[in-house]
C-alpha atoms as a PDB file:
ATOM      1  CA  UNK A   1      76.784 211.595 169.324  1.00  0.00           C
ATOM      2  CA  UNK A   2      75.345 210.141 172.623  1.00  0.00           C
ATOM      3  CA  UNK A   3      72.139 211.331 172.397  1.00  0.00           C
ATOM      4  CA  UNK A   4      72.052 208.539 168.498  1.00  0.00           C
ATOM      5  CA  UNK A   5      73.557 205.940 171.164  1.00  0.00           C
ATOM      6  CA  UNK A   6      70.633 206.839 173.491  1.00  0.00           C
ATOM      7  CA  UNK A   7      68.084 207.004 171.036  1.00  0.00           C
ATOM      8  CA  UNK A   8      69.124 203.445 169.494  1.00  0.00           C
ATOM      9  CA  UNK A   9      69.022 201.851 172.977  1.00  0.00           C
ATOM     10  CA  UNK A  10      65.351 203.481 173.233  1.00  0.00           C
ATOM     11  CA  UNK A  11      64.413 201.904 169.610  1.00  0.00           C
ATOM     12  CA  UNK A  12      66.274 198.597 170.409  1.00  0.00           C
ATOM     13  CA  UNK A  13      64.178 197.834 173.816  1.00  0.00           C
ATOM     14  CA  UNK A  14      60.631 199.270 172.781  1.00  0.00           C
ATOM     15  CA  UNK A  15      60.843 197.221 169.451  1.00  0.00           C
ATOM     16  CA  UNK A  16      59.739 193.897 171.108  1.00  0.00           C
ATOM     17  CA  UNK A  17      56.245 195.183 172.301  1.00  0.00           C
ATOM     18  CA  UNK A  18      55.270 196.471 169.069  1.00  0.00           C
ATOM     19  CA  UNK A  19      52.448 195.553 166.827  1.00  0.00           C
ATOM     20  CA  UNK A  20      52.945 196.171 163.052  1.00  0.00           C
ATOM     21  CA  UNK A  21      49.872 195.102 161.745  1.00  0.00           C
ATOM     22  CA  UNK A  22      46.335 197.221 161.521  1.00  0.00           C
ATOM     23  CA  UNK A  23      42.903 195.551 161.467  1.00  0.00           C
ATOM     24  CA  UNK A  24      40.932 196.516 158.437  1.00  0.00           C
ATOM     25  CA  UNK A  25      37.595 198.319 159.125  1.00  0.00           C
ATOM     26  CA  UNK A  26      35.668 194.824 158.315  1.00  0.00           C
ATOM     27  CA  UNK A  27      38.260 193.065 160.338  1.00  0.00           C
ATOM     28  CA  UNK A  28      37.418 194.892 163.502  1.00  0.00           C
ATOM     29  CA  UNK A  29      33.857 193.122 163.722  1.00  0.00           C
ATOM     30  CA  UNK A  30      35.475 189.789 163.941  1.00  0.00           C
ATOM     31  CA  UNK A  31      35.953 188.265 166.904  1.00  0.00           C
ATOM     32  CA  UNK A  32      38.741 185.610 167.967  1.00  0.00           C
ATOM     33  CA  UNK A  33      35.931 182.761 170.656  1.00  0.00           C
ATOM     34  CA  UNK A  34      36.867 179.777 172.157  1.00  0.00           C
ATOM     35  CA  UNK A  35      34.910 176.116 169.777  1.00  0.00           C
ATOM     36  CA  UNK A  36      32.557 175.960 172.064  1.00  0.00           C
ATOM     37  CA  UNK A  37      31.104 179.095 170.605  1.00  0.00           C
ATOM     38  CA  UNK A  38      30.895 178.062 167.237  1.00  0.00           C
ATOM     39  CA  UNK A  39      29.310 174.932 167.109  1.00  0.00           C
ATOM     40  CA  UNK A  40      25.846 176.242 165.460  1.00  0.00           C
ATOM     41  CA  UNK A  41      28.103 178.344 162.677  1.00  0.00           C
ATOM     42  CA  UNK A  42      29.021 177.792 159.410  1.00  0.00           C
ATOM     43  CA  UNK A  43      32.909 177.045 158.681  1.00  0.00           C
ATOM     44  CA  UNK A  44      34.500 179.196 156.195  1.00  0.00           C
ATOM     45  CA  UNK A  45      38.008 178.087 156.425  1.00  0.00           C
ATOM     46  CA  UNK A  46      41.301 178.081 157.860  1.00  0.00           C
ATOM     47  CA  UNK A  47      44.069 180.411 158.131  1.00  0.00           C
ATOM     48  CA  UNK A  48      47.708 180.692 158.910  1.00  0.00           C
ATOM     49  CA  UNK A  49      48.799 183.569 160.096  1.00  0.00           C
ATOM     50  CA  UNK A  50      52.677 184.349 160.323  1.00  0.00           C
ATOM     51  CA  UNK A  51      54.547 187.011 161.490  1.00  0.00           C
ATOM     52  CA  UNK A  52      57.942 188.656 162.135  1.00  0.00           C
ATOM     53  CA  UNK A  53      58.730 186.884 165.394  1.00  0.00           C
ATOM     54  CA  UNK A  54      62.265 187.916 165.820  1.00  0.00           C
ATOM     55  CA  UNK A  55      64.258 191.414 164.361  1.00  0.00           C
ATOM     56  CA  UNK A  56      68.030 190.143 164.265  1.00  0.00           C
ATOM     57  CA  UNK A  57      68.920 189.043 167.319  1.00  0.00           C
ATOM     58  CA  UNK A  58      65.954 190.856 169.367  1.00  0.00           C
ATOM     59  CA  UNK A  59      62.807 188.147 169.706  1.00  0.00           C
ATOM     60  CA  UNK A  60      59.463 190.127 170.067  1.00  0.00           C
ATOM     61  CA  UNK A  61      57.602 189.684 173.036  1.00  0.00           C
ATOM     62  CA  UNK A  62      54.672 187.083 172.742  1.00  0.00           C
ATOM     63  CA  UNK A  63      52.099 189.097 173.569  1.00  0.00           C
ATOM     64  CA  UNK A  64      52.808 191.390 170.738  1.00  0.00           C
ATOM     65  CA  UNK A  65      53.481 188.937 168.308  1.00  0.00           C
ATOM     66  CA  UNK A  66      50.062 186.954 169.389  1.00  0.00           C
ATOM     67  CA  UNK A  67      48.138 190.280 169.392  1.00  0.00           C
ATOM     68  CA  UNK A  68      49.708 190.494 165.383  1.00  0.00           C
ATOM     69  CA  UNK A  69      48.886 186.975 164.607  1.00  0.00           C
ATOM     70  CA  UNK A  70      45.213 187.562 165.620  1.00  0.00           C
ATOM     71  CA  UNK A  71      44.994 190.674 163.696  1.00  0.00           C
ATOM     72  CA  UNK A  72      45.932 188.647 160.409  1.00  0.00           C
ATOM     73  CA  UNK A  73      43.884 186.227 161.043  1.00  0.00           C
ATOM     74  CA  UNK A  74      40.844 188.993 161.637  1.00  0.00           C
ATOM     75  CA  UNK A  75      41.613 190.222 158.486  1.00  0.00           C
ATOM     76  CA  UNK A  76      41.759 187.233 156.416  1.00  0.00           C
ATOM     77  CA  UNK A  77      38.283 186.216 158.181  1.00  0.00           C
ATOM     78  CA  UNK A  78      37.265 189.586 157.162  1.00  0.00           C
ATOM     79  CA  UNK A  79      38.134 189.153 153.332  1.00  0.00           C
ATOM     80  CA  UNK A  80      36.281 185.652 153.455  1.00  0.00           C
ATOM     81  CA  UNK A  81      33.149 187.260 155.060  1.00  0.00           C
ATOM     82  CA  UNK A  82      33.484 185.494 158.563  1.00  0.00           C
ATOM     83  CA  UNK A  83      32.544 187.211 161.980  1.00  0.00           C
ATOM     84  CA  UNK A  84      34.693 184.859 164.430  1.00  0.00           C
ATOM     85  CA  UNK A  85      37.981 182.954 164.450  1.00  0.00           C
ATOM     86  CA  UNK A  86      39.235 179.845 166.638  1.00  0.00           C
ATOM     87  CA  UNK A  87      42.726 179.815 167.542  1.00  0.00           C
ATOM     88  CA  UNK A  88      43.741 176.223 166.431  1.00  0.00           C
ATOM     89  CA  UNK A  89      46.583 176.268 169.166  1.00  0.00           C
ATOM     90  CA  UNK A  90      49.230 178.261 170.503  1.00  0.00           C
ATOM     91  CA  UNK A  91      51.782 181.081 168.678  1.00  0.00           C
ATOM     92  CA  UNK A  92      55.184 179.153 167.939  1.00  0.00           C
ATOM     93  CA  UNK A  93      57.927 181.435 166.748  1.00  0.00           C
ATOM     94  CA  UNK A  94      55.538 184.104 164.781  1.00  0.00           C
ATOM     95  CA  UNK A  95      53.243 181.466 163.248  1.00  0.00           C
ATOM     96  CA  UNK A  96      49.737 180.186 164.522  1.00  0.00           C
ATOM     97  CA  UNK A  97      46.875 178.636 162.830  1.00  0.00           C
ATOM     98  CA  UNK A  98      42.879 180.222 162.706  1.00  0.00           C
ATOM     99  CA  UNK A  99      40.034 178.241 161.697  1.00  0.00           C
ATOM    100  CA  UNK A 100      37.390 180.794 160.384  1.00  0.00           C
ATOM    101  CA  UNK A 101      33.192 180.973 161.261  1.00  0.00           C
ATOM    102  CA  UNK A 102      30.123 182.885 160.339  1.00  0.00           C
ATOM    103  CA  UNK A 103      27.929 182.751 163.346  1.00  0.00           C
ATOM    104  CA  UNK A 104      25.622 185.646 162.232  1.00  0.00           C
ATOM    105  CA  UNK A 105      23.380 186.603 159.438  1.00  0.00           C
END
């Protein structure tokens, strides 16, 4: 019985640092630049990425739920055939907006 209390604790504090969402295979040639990269490229779009910020009354740690946001937003820039993404601002409570480029040929 202690070693389910023990393993519970372990699942409860490693759950904030996890990312849950996989780049596609297009979406790993994308690459999140600052706008000062981007002025010579063509605009695709924007995105808004959300994810799961909090699980009950554990909130995720920001890094891992940036790192998820800009893996969405990869892969949305992926589907609509763009090679970079701006961040439009910061993360606030699992949501963050992308505005998506194609820089290349």
């Amino acid at each position: 019985m202690k070693l389910n209390h023990y393993a519970l604790f372990l699942a409860i504090a490693i759950l904030p640092a996890c990312t849950w969402i996989e780049p596609t295979k297009e979406a790993q040639q994308v690459t999140l630049v600052k706008p000062f990269n981007v002025t010579d490229c063509l605009k695709l779009g924007t995105t808004d990425a959300t994810v799961t910020y909090k699980v009950g009354i554990i909130t995720r740690e920001d890094e891992a739920v940036t790192e998820d946001l800009i893996v969405a937003a990869k892969n949305r820039a992926a589907e609509l055939g763009g090679d970079s993404i701006v961040a439009k601002g910061p993360a606030e409570e699992g949501k963050m907006s992308f505005d998506i480029y194609k820089c290349g040929e």
